[in-house]
Protein backbone atom coordinates (compact mmCIF):
# COMPACT_ATOMS: atom_id res chain seq x y z
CA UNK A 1 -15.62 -15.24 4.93
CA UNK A 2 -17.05 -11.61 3.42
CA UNK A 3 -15.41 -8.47 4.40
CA UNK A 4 -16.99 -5.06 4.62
CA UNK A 5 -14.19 -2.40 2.90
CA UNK A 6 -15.24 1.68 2.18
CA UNK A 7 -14.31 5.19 2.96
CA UNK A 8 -16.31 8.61 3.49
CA UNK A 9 -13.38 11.51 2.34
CA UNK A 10 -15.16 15.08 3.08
CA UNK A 11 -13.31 18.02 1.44
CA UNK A 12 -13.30 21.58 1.40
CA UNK A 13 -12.42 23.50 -1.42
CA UNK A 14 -12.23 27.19 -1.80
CA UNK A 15 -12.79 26.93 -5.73
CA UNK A 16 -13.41 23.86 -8.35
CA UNK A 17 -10.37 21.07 -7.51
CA UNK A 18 -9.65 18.76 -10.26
CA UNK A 19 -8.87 15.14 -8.46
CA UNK A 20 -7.31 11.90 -9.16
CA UNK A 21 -8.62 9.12 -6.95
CA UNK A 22 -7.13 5.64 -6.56
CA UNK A 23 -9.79 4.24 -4.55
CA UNK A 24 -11.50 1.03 -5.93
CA UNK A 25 -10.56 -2.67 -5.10
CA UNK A 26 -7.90 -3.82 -7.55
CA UNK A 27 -8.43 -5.86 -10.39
CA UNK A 28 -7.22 -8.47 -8.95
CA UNK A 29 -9.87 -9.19 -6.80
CA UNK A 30 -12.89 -7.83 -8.62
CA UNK A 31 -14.07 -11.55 -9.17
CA UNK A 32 -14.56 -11.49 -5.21
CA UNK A 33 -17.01 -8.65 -5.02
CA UNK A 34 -20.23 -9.35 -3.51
CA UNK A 35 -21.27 -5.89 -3.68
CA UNK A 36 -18.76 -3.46 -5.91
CA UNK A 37 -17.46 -0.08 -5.14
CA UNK A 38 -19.05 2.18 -7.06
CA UNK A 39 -17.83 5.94 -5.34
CA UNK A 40 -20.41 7.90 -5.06
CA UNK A 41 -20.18 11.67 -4.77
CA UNK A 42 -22.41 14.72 -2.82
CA UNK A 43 -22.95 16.89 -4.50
CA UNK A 44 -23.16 14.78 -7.71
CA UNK A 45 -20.23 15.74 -10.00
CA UNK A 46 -19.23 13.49 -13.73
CA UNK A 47 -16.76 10.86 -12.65
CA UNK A 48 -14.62 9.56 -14.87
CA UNK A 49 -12.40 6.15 -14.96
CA UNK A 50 -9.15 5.14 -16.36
CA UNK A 51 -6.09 2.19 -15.71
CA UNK A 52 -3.19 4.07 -15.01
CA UNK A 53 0.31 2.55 -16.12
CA UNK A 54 0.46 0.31 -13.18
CA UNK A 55 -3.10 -1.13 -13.62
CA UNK A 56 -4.91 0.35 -10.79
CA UNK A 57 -8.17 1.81 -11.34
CA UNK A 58 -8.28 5.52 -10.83
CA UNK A 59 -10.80 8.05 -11.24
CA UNK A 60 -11.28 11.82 -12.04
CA UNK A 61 -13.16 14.33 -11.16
CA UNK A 62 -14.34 18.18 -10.62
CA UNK A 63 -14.64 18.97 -7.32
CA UNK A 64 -17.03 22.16 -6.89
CA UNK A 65 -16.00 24.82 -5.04
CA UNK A 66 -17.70 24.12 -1.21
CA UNK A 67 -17.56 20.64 0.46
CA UNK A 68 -17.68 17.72 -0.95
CA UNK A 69 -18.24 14.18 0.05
CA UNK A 70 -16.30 10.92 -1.12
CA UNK A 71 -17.78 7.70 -0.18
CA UNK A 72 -18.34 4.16 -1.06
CA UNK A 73 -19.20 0.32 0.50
CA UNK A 74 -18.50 -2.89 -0.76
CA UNK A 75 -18.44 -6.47 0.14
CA UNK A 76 -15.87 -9.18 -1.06
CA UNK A 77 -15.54 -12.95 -0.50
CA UNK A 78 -12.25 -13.87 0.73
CA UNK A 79 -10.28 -17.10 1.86
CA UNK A 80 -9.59 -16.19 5.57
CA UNK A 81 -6.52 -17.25 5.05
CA UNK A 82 -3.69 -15.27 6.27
CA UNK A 83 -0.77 -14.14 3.98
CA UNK A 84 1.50 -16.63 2.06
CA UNK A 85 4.60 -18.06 3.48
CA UNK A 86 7.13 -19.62 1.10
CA UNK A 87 10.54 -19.93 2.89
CA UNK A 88 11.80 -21.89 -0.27
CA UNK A 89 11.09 -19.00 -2.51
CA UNK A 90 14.39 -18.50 -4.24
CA UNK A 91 16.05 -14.69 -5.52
CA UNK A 92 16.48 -14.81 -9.25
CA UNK A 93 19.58 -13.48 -10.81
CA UNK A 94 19.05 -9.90 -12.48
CA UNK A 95 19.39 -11.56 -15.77
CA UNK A 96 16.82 -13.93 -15.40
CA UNK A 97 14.04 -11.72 -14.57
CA UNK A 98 10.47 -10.65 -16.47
CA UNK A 99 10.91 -7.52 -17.96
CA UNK A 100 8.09 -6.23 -16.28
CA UNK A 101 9.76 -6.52 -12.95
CA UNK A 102 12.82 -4.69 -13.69
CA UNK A 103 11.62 -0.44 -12.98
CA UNK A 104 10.89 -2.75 -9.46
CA UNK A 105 14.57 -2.66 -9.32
CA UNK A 106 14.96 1.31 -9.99
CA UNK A 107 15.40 3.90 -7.50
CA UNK A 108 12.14 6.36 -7.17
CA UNK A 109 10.91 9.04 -5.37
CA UNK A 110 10.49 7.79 -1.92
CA UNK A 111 12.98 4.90 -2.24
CA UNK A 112 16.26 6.12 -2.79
CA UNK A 113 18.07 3.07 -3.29
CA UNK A 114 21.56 5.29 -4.31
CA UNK A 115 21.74 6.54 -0.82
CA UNK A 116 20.58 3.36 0.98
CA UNK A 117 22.94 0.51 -1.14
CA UNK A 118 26.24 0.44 0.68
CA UNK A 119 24.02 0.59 3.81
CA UNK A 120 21.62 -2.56 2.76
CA UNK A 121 24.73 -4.19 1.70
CA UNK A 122 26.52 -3.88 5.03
CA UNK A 123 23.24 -5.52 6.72
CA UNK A 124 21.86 -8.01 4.47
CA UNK A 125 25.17 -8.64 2.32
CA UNK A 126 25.81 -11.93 4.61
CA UNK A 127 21.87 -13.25 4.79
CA UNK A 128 20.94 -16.28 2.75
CA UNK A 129 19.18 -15.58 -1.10
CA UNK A 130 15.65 -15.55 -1.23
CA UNK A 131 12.72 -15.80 1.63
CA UNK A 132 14.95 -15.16 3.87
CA UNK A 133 16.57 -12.22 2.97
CA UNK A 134 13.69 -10.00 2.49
CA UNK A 135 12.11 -11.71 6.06
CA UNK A 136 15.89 -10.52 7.37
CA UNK A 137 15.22 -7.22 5.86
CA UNK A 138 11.44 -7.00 6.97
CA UNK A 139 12.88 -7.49 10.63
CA UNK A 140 15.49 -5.02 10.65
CA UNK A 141 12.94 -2.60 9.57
CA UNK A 142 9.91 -3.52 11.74
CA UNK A 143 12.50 -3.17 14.29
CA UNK A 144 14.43 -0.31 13.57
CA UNK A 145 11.02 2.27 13.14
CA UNK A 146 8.95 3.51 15.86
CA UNK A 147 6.03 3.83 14.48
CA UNK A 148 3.61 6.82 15.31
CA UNK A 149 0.72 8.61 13.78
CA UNK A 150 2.23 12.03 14.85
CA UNK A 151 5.15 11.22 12.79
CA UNK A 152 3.51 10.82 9.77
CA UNK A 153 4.66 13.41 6.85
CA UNK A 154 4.43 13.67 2.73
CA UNK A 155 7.37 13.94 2.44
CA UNK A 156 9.44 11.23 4.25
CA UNK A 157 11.82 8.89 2.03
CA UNK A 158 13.04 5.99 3.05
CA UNK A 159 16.83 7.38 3.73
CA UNK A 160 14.75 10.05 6.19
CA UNK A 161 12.34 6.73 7.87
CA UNK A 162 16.20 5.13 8.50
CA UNK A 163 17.70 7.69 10.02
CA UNK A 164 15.64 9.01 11.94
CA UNK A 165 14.09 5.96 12.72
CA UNK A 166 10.05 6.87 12.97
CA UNK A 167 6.96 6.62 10.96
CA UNK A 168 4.04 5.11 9.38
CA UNK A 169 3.32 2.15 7.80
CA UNK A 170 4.08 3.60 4.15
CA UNK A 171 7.76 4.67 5.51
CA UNK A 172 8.34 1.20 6.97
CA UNK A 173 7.21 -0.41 3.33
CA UNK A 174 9.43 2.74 1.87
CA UNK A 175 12.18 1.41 3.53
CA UNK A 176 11.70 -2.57 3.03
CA UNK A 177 11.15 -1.81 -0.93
CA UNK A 178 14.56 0.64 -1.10
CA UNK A 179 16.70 -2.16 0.80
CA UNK A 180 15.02 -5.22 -1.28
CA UNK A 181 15.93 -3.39 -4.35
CA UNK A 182 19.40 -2.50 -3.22
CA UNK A 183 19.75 -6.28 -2.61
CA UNK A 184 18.75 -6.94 -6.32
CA UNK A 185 15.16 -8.00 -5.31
CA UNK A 186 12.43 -6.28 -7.17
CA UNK A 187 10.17 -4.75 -4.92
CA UNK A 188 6.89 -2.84 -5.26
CA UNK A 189 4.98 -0.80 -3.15
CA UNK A 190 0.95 -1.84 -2.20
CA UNK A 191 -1.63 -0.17 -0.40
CA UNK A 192 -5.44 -1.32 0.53
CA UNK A 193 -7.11 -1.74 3.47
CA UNK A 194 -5.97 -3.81 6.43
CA UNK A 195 -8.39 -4.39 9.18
CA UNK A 196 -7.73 -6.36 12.45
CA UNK A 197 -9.82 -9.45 11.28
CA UNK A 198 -8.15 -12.60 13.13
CA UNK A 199 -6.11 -10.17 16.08
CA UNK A 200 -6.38 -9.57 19.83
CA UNK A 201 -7.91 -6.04 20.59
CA UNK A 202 -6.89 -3.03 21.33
CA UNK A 203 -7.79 -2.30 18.09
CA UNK A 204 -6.59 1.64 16.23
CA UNK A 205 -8.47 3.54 14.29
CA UNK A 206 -9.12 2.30 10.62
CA UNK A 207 -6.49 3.71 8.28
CA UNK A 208 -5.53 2.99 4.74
CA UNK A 209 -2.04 0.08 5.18
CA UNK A 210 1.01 0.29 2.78
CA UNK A 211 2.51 -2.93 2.21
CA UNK A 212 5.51 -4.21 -0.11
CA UNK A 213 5.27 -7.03 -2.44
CA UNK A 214 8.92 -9.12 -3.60
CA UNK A 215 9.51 -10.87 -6.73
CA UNK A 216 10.72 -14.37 -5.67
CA UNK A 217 10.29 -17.76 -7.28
CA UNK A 218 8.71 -16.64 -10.20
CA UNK A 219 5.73 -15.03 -8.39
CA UNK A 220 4.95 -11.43 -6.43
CA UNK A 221 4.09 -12.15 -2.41
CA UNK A 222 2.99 -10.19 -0.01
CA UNK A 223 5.50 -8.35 2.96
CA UNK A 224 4.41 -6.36 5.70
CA UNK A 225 7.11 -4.74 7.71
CA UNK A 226 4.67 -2.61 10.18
CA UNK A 227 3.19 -5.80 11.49
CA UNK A 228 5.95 -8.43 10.39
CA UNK A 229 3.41 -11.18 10.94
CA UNK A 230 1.12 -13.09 8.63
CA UNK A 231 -2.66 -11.08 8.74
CA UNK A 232 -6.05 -12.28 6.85
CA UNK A 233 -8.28 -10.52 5.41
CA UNK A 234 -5.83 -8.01 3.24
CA UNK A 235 -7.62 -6.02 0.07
CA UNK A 236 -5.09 -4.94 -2.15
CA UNK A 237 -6.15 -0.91 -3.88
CA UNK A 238 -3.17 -0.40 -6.45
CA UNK A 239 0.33 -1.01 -6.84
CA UNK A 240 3.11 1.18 -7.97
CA UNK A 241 7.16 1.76 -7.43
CA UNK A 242 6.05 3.64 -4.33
CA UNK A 243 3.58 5.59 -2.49
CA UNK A 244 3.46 8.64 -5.09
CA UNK A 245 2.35 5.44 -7.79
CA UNK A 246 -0.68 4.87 -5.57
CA UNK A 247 -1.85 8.40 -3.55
CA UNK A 248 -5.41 7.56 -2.76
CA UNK A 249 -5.83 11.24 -3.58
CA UNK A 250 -4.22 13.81 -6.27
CA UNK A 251 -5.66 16.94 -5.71
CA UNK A 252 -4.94 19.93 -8.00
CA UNK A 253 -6.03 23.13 -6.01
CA UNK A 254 -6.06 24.33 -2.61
CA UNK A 255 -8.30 22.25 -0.25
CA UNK A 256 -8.50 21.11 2.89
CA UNK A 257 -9.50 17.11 3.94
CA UNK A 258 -12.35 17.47 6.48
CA UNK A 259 -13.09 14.16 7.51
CA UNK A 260 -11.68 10.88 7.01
CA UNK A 261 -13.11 7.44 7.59
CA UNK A 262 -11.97 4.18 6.38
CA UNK A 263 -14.03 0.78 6.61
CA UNK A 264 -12.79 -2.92 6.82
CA UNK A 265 -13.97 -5.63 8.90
CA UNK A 266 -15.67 -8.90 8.92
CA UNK A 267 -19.54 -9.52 7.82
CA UNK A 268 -21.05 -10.91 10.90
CA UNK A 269 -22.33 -14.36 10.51
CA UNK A 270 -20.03 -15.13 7.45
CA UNK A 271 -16.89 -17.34 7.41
């Protein structure tokens, strides 16, 4: 199947904004592009590109003082399959772990695994190793959160999505990375888009998803706490210890986000 992804991000800023976007299709999947996602700008402003220290593909740029627009379209090729499941996935010991997965261990800004630890260990302390104690943790979490646009704020942590027991899809992934990690599971925070290829309507409005991905069995897979079911058609953006890694926009200058639309559904007539 092909899948349509893009955004259009309008912006208003009183004087020039320097930005950081982390925008494009990761890596990861750039053999799948039919059509890339090259951002265009209007007004035309010098973009310029750089890996940050995660690997995701970020860009810079002035915005002029005014409004400007953000937008791009692409098309990728992908399975149709829906998200992995590997209940024999086993939990490593600390010690035996890639060095690169170890600051997926760490407390960090959203995940604050020093308040959350005797808490994840009360909960999860009894579950079997492995698959099934992140799925254990993944259900506690889808069903502890209400979830709710309205509730939706900068600055939540996990420790504030578990007490007071609302949010978004980034605090229910805050939440399932800070316990994970607690647990001794390395844990990193995803977002991309997420459309409702393969489920029953009603369908919401398009948004960007945040995800989780746990180190188990040698490999990174995917978790999704918000839905806590299996979906196709996820396009992963960028990766990071949480969602301050991977802001889809840094802005640096007082400005206010005028419109917002986010793209991702299926290419009629493809499979």
């Amino acid at each position: 199947m092909q899948i349509r992804v893009g955004y259009e991000l309008i912006y208003d800023c009183p004087q020039p904004t320097p930005m950081i976007l982390t925008l494009n299709v990761h890596y990861t999947r750039a053999s799948d592009l039919v059509l890339p996602d090259f951002m265009t700008t209007d007004p035309a402003v010098p973009l310029t590109g750089y890996r940050d220290g995660f690997g995701n593909w970020c860009t810079r740029l002035v915005a002029p003082a005014g409004r400007i627009k953000l937008s791009s379209s692409a098309v990728l090729r992908d399975t149709g399959k829906p998200d992995e499941v590997a209940p024999t996935a086993i939990q490593h010991l600390v010690q035996d772990l890639p060095e690169e997965s170890l600051v997926f261990l760490l407390g960090s800004r959203y995940c604050e695994t020093d308040l959350l630890s005797q808490i994840a260990w009360d909960l999860f302390g009894k579950t079997p190793l492995g698959w099934a104690r992140v799925q254990a943790i993944c259900d506690f979490v889808h069903n502890h959160i209400t979830f709710g646009y309205e509730h939706a704020r900068p600055t939540q942590t996990a420790w504030g999505a578990y007490t007071e027991k609302r949010g978004v899809c980034r605090d229910y992934a805050h939440l399932a990375v800070a316990f994970c990690r607690c647990m001794n599971i390395p844990a990193r925070y995803c977002t991309g888009y997420l459309g409702d290829i393969g489920m029953p309507p009603p369908y919401a409005a398009m948004d960007f998803a945040g995800w989780f991905e746990a180190y188990l069995g040698g490999r990174w897979y995917t978790f999704d706490p918000r839905n806590n079911v299996p979906r196709i058609g996820r396009v992963l953006i960028a990766r990071g210890r949480d969602a301050s890694d991977v802001a889809i926009s840094s802005t640096f200058g007082q400005n206010t986000l005028a419109g917002f639309t986010v793209i991702c559904d299926e290419v009629a007539g493809e499979s």
